[in-house]
Structures are given as structure tokens and as C-alpha cells.
C-alpha atoms as a PDB file:
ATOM      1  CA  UNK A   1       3.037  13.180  -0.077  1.00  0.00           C
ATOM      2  CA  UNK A   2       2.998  10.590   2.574  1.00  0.00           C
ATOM      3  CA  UNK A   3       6.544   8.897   3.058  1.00  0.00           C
ATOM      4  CA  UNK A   4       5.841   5.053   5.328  1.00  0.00           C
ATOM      5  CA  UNK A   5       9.069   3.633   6.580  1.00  0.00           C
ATOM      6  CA  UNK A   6       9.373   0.511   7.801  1.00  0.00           C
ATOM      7  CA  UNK A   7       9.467   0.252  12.174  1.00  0.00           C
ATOM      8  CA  UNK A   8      12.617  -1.270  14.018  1.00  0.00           C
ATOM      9  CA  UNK A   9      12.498  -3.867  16.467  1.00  0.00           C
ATOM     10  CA  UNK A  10      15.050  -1.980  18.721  1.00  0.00           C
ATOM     11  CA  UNK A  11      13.045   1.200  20.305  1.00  0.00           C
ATOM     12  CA  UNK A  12      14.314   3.392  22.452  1.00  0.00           C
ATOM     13  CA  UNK A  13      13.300   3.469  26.349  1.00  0.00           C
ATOM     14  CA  UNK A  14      11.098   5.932  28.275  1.00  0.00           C
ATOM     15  CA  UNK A  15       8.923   8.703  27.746  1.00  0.00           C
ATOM     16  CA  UNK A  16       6.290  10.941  28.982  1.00  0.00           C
ATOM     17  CA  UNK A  17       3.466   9.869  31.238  1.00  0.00           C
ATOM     18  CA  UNK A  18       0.480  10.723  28.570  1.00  0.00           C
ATOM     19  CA  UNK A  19      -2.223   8.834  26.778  1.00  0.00           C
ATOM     20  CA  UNK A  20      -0.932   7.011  23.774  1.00  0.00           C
ATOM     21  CA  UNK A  21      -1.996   9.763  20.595  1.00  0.00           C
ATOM     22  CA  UNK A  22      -2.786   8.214  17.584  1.00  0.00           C
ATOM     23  CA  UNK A  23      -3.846   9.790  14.062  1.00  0.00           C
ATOM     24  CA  UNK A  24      -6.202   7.586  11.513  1.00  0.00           C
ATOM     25  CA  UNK A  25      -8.894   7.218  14.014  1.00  0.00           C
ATOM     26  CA  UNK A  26     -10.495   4.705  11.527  1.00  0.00           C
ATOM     27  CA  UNK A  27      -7.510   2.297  12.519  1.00  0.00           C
ATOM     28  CA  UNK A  28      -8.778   2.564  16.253  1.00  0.00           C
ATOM     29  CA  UNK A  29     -10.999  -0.488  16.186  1.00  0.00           C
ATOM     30  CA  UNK A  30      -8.019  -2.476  15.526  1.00  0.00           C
ATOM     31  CA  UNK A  31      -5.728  -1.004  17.545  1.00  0.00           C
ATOM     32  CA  UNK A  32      -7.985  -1.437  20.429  1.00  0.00           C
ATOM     33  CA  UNK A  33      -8.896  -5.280  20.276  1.00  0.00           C
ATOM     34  CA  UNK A  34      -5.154  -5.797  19.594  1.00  0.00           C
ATOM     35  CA  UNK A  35      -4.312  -4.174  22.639  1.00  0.00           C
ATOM     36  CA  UNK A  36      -6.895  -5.857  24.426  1.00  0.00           C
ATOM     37  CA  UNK A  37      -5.611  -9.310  23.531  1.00  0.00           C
ATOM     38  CA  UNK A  38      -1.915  -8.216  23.648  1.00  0.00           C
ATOM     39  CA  UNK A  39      -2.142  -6.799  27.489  1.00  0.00           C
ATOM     40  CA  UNK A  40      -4.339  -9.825  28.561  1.00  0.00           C
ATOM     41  CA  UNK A  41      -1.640 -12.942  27.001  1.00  0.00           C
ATOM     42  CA  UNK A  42       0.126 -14.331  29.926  1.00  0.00           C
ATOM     43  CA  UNK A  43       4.256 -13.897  28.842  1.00  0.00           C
ATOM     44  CA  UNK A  44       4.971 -17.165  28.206  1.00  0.00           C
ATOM     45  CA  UNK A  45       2.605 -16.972  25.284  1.00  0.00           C
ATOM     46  CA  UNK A  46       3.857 -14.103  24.301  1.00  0.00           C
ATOM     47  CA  UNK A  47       7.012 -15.565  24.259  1.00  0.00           C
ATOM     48  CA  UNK A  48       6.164 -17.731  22.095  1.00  0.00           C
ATOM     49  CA  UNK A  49       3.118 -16.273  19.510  1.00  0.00           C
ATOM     50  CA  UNK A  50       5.773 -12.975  19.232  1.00  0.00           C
ATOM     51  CA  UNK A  51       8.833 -14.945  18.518  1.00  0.00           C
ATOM     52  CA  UNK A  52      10.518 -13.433  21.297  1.00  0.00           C
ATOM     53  CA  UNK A  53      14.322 -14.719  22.175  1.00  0.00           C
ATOM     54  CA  UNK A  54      14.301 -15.633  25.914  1.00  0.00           C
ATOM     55  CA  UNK A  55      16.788 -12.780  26.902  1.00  0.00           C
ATOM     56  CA  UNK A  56      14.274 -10.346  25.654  1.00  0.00           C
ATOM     57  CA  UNK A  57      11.455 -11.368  28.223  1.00  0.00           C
ATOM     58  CA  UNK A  58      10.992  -7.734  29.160  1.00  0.00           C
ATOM     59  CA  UNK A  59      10.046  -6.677  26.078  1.00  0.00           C
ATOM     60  CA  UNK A  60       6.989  -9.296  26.434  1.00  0.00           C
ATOM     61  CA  UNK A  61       6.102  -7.985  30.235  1.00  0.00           C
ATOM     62  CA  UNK A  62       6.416  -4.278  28.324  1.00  0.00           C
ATOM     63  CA  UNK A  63       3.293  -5.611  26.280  1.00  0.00           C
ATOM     64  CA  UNK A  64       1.362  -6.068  29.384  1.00  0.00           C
ATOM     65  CA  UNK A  65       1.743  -2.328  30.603  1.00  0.00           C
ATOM     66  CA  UNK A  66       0.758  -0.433  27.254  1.00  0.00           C
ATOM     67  CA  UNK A  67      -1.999   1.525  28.022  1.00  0.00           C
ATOM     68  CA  UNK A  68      -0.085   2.875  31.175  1.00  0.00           C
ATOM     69  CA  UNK A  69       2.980   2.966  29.376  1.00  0.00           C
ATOM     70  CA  UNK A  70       5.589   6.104  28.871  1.00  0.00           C
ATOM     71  CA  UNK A  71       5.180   7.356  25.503  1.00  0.00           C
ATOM     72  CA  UNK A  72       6.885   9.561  23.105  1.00  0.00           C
ATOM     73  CA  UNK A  73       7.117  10.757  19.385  1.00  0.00           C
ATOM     74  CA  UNK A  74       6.761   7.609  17.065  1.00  0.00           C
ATOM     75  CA  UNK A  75       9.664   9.205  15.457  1.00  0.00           C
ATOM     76  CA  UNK A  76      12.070   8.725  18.415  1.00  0.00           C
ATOM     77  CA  UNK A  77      11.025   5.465  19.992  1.00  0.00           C
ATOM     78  CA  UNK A  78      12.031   3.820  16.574  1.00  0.00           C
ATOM     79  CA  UNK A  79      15.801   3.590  16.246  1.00  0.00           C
ATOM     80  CA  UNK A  80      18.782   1.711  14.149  1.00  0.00           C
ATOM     81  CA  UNK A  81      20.211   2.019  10.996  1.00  0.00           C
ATOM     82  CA  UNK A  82      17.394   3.914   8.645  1.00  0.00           C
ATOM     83  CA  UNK A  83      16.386   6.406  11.588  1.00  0.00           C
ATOM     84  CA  UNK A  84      20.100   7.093  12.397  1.00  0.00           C
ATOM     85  CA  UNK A  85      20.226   8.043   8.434  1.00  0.00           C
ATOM     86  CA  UNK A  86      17.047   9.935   9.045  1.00  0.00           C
ATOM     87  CA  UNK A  87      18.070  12.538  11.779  1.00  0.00           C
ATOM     88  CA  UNK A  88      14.501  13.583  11.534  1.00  0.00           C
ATOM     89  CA  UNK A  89      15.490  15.801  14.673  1.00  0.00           C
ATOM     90  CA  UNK A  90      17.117  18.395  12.581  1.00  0.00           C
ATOM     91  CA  UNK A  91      14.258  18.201  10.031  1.00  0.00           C
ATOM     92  CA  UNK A  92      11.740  21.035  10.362  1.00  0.00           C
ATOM     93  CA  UNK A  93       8.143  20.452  10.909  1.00  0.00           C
ATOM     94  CA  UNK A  94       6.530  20.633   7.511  1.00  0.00           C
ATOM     95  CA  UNK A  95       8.844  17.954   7.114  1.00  0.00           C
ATOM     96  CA  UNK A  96       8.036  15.392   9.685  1.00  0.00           C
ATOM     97  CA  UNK A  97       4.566  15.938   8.907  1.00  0.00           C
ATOM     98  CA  UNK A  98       5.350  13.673   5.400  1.00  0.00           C
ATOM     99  CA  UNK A  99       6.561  10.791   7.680  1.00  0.00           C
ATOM    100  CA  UNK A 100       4.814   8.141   8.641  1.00  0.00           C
ATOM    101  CA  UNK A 101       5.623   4.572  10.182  1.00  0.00           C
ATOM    102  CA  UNK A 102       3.736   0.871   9.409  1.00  0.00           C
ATOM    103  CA  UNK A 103       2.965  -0.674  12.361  1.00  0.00           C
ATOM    104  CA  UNK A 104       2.555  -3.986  12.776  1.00  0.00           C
ATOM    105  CA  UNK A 105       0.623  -2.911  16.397  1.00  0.00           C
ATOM    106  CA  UNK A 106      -0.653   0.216  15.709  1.00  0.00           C
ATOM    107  CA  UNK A 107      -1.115  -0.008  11.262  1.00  0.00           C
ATOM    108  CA  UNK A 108       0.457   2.952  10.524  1.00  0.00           C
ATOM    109  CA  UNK A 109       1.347   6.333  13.085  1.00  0.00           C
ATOM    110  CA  UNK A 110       2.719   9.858  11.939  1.00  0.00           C
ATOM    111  CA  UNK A 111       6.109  10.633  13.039  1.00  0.00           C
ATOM    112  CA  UNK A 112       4.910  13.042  15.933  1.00  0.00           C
ATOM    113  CA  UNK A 113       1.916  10.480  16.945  1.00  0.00           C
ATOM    114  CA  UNK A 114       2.957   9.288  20.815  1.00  0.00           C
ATOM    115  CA  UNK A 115       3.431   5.515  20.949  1.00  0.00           C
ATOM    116  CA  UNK A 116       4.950   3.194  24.026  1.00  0.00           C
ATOM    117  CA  UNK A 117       7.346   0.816  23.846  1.00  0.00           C
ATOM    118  CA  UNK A 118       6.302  -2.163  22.345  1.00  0.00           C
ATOM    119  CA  UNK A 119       7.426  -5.524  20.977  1.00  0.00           C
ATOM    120  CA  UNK A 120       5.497  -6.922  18.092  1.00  0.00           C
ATOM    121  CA  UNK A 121       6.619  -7.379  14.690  1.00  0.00           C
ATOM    122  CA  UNK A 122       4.757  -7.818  10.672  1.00  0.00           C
ATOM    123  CA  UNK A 123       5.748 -11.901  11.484  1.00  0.00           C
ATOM    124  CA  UNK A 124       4.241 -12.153  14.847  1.00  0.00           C
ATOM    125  CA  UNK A 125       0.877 -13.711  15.645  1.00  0.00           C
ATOM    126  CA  UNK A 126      -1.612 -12.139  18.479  1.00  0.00           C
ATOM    127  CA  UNK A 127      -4.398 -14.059  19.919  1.00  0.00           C
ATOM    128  CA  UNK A 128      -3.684 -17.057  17.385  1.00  0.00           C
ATOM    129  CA  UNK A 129      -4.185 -14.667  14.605  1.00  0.00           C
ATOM    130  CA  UNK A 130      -1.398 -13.045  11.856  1.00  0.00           C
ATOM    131  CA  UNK A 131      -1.030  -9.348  11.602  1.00  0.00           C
ATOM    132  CA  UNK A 132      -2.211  -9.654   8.151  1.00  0.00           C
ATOM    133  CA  UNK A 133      -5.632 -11.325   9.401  1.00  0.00           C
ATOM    134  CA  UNK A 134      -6.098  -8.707  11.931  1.00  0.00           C
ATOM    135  CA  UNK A 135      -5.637  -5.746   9.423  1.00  0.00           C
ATOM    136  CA  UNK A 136      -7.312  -6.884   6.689  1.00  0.00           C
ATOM    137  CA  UNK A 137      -7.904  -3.611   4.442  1.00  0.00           C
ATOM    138  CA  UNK A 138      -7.910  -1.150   6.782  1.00  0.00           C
ATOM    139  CA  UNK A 139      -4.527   0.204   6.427  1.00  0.00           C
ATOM    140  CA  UNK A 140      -4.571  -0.487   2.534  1.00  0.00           C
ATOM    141  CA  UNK A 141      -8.031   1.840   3.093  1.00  0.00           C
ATOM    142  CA  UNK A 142      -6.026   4.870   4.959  1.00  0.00           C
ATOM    143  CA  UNK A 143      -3.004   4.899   2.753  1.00  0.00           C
ATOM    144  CA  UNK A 144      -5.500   4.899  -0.162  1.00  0.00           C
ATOM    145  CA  UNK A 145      -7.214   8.070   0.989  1.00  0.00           C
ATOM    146  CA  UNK A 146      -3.352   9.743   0.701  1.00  0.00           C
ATOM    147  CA  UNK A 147      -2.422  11.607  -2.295  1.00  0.00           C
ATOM    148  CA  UNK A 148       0.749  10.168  -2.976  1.00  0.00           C
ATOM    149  CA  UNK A 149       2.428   7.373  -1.318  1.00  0.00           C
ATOM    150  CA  UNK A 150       6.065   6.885  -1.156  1.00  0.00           C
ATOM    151  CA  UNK A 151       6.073   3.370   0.576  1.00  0.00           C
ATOM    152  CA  UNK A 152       9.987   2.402   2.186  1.00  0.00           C
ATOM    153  CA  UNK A 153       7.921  -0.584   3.909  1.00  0.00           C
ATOM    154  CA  UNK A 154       9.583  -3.869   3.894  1.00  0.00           C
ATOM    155  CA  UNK A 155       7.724  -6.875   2.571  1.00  0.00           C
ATOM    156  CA  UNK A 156       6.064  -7.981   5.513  1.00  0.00           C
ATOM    157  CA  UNK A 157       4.999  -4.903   6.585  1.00  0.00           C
ATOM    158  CA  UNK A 158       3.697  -4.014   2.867  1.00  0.00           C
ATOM    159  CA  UNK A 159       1.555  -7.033   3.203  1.00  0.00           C
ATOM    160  CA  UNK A 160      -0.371  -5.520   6.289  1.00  0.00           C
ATOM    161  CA  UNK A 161      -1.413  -2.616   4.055  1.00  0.00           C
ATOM    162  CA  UNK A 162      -0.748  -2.744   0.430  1.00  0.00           C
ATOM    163  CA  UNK A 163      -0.998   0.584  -1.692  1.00  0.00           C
ATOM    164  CA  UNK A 164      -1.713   0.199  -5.517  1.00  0.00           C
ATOM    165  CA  UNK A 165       0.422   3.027  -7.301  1.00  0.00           C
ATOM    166  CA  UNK A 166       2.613   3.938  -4.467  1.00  0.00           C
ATOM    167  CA  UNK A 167       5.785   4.463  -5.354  1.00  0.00           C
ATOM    168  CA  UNK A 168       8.087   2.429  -3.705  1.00  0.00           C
ATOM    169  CA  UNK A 169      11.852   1.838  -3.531  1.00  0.00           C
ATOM    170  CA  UNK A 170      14.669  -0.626  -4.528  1.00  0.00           C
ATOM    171  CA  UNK A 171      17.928  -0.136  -3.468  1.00  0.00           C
ATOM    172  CA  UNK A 172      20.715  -2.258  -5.755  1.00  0.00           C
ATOM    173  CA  UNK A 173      24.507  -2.160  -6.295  1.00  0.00           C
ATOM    174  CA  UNK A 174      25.280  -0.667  -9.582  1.00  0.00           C
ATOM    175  CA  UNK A 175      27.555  -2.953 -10.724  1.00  0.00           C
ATOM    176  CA  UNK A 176      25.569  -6.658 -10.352  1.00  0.00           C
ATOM    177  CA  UNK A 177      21.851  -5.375  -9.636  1.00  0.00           C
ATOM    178  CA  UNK A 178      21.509  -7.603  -6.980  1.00  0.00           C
ATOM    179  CA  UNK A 179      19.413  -5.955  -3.785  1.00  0.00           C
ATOM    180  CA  UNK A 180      21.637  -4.165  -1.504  1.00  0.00           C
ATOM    181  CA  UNK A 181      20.823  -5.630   2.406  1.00  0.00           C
ATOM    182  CA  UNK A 182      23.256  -4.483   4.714  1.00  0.00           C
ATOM    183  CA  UNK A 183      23.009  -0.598   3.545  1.00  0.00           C
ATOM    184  CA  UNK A 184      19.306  -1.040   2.465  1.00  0.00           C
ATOM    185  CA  UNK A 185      17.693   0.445   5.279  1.00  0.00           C
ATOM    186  CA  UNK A 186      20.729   3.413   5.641  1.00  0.00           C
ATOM    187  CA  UNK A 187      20.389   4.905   2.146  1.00  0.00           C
ATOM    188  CA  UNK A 188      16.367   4.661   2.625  1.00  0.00           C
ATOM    189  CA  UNK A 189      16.661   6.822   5.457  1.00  0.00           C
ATOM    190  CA  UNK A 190      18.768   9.100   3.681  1.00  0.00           C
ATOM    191  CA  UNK A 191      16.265   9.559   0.690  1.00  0.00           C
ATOM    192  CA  UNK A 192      13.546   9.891   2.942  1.00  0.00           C
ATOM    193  CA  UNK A 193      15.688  12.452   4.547  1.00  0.00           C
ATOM    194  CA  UNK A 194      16.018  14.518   1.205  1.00  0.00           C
ATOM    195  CA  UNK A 195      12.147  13.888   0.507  1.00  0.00           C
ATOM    196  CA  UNK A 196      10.398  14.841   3.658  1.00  0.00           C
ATOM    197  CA  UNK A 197      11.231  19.085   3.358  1.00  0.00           C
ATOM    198  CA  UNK A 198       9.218  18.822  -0.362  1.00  0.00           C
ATOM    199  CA  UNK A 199       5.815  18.460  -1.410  1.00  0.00           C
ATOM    200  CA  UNK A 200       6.206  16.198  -3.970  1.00  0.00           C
ATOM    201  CA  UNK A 201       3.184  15.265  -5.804  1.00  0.00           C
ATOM    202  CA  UNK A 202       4.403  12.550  -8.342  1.00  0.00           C
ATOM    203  CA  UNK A 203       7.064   9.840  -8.999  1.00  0.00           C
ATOM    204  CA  UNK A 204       8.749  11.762 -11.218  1.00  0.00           C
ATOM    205  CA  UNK A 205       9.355  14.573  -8.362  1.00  0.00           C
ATOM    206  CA  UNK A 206      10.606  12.365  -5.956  1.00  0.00           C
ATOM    207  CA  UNK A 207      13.100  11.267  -8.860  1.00  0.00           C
ATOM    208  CA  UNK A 208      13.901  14.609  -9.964  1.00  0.00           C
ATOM    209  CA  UNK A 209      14.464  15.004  -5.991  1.00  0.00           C
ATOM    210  CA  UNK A 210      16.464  12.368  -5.253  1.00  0.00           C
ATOM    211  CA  UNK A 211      18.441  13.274  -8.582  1.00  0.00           C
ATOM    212  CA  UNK A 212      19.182  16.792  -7.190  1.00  0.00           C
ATOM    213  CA  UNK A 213      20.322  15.327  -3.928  1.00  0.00           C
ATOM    214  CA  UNK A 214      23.410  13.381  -5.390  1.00  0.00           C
ATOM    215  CA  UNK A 215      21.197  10.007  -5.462  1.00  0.00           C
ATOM    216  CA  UNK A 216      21.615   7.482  -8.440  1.00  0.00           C
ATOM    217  CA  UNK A 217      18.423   6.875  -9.100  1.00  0.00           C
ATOM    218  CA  UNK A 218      16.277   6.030 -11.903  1.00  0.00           C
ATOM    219  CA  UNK A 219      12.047   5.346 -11.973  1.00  0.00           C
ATOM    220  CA  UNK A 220      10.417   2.829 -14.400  1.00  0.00           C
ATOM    221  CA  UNK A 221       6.767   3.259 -13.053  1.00  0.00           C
ATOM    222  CA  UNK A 222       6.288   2.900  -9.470  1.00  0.00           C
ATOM    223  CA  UNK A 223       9.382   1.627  -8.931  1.00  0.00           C
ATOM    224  CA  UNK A 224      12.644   4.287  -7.589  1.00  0.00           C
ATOM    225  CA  UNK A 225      15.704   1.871  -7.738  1.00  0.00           C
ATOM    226  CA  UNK A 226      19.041   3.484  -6.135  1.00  0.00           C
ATOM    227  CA  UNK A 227      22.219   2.445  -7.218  1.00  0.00           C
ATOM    228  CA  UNK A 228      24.902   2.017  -4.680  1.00  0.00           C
END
């Protein structure tokens, strides 16, 4: 089981000085024209193509630096609500090895893969060109290759690398249906937090799972809906 959550804009600072480590080598090609274009666009553009608020104009001068950047576990430089709910440092290894984050920079990074600090997002354009254009399939291609997907992805960073059958996850109040935003991304972190220490192999595992871990959950296909 592979379980993809969603990045966070917020990341957290510093690092180690060592080269960026990246699994899915077949996402390289990508990764490396991106970062081409991304270190070689003058701020101001960045500014601009990344959607960047003017008091954040170090987080476009960060984007020049990347290749010289600190780095550190994928699974710490992304922080806020869901990875607050994760805790993944109290989660054992066999555990973190399920994890995995989309990326609108790098497509898609294991939890202990070293990444920088970086600022681009599933909306932003690079070079004149949307994240979707510059993945095409090739993150749909990796996640196909996985056995079973549990995909936590919000929309925009499904669209960079859909996954036909994977299950993914709806989280609703129980009394209207309506989606749950505010809390979404905490009680996805907390059932990715009670999936990551199994090997589940099917949706009706991670049900049976999230079931056992207090969860209100039911599963009509490929589809886990939590009620809150």
C-alpha cells in the first residue's frame, strides 16, 4: 500500500547540507527541466507565474537556490494541519515507508526522500506552462506501477497524476453530508496515521482499518467517506 497526501504550502525552514534524494527515478526528467526553468525565472516572474503574495518574496528567491539548498525528510519540511494529525515522528519505519507526498515540483516523493524548501503549488504555472502540462502521465505512470493506492490528494494535485482504482477519501459531516473543509485535512492525517503501521492490500482493509480505529467510515467502491 502506497498512502499520497496532499503537500502544504507552509514548510518548515532548514536542513542538512546534502544533495536533494529523490525516489521514482523515472520522474527525474521532469524534475530536472522544472528545476532548470524554476532556478533560471528572474523573481518578479516568479512572483507572478507562482501566485506568490508580495510579503512572501523569499519564498520566490528560495526557488532560485534549490539545487544548493538545505534539505531534509519530505516528511518534515511539509507542515500544518494534516501533518500535525500525522505525527509521523512517532510512527515506526515500516510505517513511513507507506507514505508518500504529490508534488506539484517534484510529482510525488516518499516520506524519507530529502527535498528543499520550495514554493510552488498544483495551481502555479512554470515557464508559461501548468503543472498538469508539465507532468503529463508520468506520475499517473508511477502510481500505476503501485499495488494499492490510497490517494488523500486534493483535486488539483489529483489532476497532476490521476490513479484509476485508487481508493480515495471523502470526509463529510454525518448529519447534512456536505464535505467537511475546515477539519478535512486533520482527520485525513489521522487515518493516514492509523493506516501507515498495516499492509493493507485492498479497500476493504483500509475500511476494516479505519473501522477498528474508532473511524466512521463506510466504502462504496473506491470511495472511503468519514463521517464527522
Amino acid at each position: 500500500m502506497l498512502i499520497v497526501l496532499p503537500p502544504s504550502e507552509t514548510k518548515a525552514s532548514g536542513g542538512t547540507d546534502a544533495p536533494m534524494s529523490l525516489s521514482f527515478p523515472s520522474l527525474d526528467p521532469v524534475r530536472t527541466l522544472l528545476i532548470d526553468v524554476l532556478t533560471a525565472t528572474p523573481v518578479d516572474t516568479q512572483m507572478s507565474e507562482l501566485k506568490i503574495p508580495a510579503g512572501k518574496r523569499a519564498d520566490a528567491e528560495e526557488n532560485l537556490v534549490l539545487r544548493s539548498a538545505p534539505v531534509m525528510p519530505a516528511i518534515r519540511r511539509y507542515t500544518g494541519v494534516l501533518y500535525d494529525a500525522l505525527d509521523a515522528a512517532s510512527l515506526p519505519d515500516a510505517a513511513l515507508s507507506r507514505l508518500a507526498v504529490g508534488s506539484a515540483l517534484f510529482g510525488l516523493v516518499r516520506a524519507t526522500d530529502c527535498v528543499p524548501r520550495y514554493r510552488v503549488s498544483g495551481g502555479s504555472k512554470v515557464g508559461g506552462k501548468t503543472m498538469k502540462a508539465w507532468w503529463g502521465a508520468s506520475v499517473s505512470d508511477v502510481l500505476a506501477q503501485q499495488d494499492f493506492v490510497v490517494d488523500m490528494r486534493s483535486g488539483a494535485y489529483q489532476q497532476l497524476g490521476p490513479v484509476p482504482g485508487a481508493l480515495t477519501v471523502r470526509v463529510e459531516q454525518a448529519e447534512t453530508g456536505k464535505v467537511v473543509s475546515h477539519f478535512n485535512k486533520q482527520y485525513k492525517g489521522e487515518l493516514a496515521r492509523a493506516l501507515a503501521p498495516h499492509d493493507a492490500s485492498s479497500a476493504e482493509d483500509v475500511a476494516d482499518i479505519a473501522a477498528a480505529a474508532g473511524f466512521n467510515a463506510a466504502l462504496d467502491g473506491t470511495l472511503l467517506t468519514m463521517r464527522v
